[in-house]
C-alpha atoms as a PDB file:
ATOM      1  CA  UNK A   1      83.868-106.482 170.133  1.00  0.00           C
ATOM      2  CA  UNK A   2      82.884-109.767 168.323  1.00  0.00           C
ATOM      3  CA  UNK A   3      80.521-112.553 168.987  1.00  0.00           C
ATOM      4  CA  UNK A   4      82.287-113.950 171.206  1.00  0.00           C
ATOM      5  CA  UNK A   5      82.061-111.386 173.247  1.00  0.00           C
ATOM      6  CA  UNK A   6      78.508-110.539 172.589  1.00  0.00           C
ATOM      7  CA  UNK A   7      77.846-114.427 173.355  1.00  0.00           C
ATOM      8  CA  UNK A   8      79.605-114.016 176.951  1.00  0.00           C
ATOM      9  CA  UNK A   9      77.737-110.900 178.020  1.00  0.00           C
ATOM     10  CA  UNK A  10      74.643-112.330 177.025  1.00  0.00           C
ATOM     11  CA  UNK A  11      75.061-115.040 178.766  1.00  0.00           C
ATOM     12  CA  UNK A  12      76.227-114.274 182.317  1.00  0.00           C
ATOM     13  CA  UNK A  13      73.292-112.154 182.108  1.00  0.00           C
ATOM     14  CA  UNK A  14      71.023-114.388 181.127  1.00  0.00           C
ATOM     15  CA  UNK A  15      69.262-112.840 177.902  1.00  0.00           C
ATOM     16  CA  UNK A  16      68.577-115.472 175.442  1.00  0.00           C
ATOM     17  CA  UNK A  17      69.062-115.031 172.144  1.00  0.00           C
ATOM     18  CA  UNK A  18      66.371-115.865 169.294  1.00  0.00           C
ATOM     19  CA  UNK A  19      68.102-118.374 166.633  1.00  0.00           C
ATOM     20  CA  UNK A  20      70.873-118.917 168.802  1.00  0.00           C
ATOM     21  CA  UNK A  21      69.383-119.911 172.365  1.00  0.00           C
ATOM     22  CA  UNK A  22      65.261-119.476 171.372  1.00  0.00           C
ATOM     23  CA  UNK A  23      64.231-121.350 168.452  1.00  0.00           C
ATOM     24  CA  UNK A  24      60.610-121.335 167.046  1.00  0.00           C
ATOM     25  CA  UNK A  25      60.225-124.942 168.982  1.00  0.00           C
ATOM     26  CA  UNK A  26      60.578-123.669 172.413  1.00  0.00           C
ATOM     27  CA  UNK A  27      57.430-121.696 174.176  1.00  0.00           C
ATOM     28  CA  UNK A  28      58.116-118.627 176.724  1.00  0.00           C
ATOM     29  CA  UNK A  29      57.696-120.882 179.312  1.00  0.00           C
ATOM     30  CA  UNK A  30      60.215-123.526 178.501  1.00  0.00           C
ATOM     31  CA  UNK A  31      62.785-120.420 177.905  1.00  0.00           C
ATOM     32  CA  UNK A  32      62.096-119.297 181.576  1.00  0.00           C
ATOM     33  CA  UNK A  33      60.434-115.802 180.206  1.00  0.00           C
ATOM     34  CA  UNK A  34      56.773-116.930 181.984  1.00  0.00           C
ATOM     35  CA  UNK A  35      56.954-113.158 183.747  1.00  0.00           C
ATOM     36  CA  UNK A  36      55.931-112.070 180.083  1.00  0.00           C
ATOM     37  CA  UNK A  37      52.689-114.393 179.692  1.00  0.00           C
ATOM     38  CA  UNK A  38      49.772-112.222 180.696  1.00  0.00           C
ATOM     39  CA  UNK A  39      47.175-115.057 180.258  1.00  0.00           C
ATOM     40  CA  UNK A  40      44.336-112.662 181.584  1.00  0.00           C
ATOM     41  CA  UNK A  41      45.237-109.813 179.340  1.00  0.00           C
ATOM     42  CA  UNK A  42      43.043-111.375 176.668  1.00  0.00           C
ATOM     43  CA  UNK A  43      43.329-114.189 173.656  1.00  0.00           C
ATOM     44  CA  UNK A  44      46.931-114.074 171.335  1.00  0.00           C
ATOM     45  CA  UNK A  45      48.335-116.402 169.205  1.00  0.00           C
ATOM     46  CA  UNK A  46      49.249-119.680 170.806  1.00  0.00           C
ATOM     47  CA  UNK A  47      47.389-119.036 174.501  1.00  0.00           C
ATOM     48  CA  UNK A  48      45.838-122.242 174.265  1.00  0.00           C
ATOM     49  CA  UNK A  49      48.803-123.966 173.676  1.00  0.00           C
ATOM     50  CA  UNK A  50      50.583-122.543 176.513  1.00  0.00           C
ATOM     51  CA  UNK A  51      47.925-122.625 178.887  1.00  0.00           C
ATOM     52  CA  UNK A  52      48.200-126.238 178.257  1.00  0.00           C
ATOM     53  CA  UNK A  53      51.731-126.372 178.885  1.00  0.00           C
ATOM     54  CA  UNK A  54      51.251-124.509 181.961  1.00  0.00           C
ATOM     55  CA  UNK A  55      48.954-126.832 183.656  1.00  0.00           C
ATOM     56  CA  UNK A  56      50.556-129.791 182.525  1.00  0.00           C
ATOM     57  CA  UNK A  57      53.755-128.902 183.507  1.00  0.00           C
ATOM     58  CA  UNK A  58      56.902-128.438 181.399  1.00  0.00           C
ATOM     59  CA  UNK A  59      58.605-131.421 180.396  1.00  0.00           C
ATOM     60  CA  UNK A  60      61.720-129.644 179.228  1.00  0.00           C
ATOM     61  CA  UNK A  61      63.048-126.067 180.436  1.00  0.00           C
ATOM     62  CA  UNK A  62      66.745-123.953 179.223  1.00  0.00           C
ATOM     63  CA  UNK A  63      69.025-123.767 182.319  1.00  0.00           C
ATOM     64  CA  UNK A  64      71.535-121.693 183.066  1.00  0.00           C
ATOM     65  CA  UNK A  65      75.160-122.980 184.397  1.00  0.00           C
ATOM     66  CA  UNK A  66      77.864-122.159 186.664  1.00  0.00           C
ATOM     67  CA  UNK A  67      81.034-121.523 185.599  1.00  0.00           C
ATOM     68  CA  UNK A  68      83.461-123.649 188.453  1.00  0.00           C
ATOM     69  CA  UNK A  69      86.932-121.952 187.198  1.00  0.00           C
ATOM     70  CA  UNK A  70      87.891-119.205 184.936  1.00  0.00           C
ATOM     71  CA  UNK A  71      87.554-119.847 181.360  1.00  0.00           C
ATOM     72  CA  UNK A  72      85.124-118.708 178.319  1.00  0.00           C
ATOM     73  CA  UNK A  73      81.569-120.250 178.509  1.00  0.00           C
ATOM     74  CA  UNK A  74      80.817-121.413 174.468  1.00  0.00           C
ATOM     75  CA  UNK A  75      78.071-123.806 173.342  1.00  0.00           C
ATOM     76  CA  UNK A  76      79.375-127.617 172.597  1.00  0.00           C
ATOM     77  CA  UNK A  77      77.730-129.843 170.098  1.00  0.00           C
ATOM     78  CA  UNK A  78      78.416-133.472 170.737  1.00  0.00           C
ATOM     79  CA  UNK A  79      76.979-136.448 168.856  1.00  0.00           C
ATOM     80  CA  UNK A  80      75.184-139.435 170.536  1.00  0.00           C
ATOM     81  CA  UNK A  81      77.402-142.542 171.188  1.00  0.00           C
END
């Protein structure tokens, strides 16, 4: 099995993928992985922060997609016009 592969399993099941999907600019909340934010479990690294976020509301969030026919579901990079 390559990448490829690795890519599409990942994918339909929805685990992200640090480097790849999760870089160090997106918070647990943006990435949809809130359920793993215990904000009462006491202080870590970056609570503040994400408390913040949480109240404000997020102004950007990862989405999942749909796949409409059969094909392979792969990341596209396009350049603004």
């Amino acid at each position: 099995m390559g990448l490829g592969a690795r890519d599409t399993l990942r994918l339909e099941a929805r685990l992200s993928l640090y480097g790849n999907d999760l870089l160090d600019t997106t918070t647990p909340l943006e990435a949809g992985l809130g359920w793993v934010v215990k904000f009462d479990a006491g202080d870590f690294i970056g609570k503040a922060a994400l408390l913040l976020q949480h109240e404000a509301g997020l102004a950007r969030k990862l989405v999942g997609f749909e796949m409409r026919d059969r094909g392979i579901a792969a990341m596209a990079t396009t350049s603004p016009t």
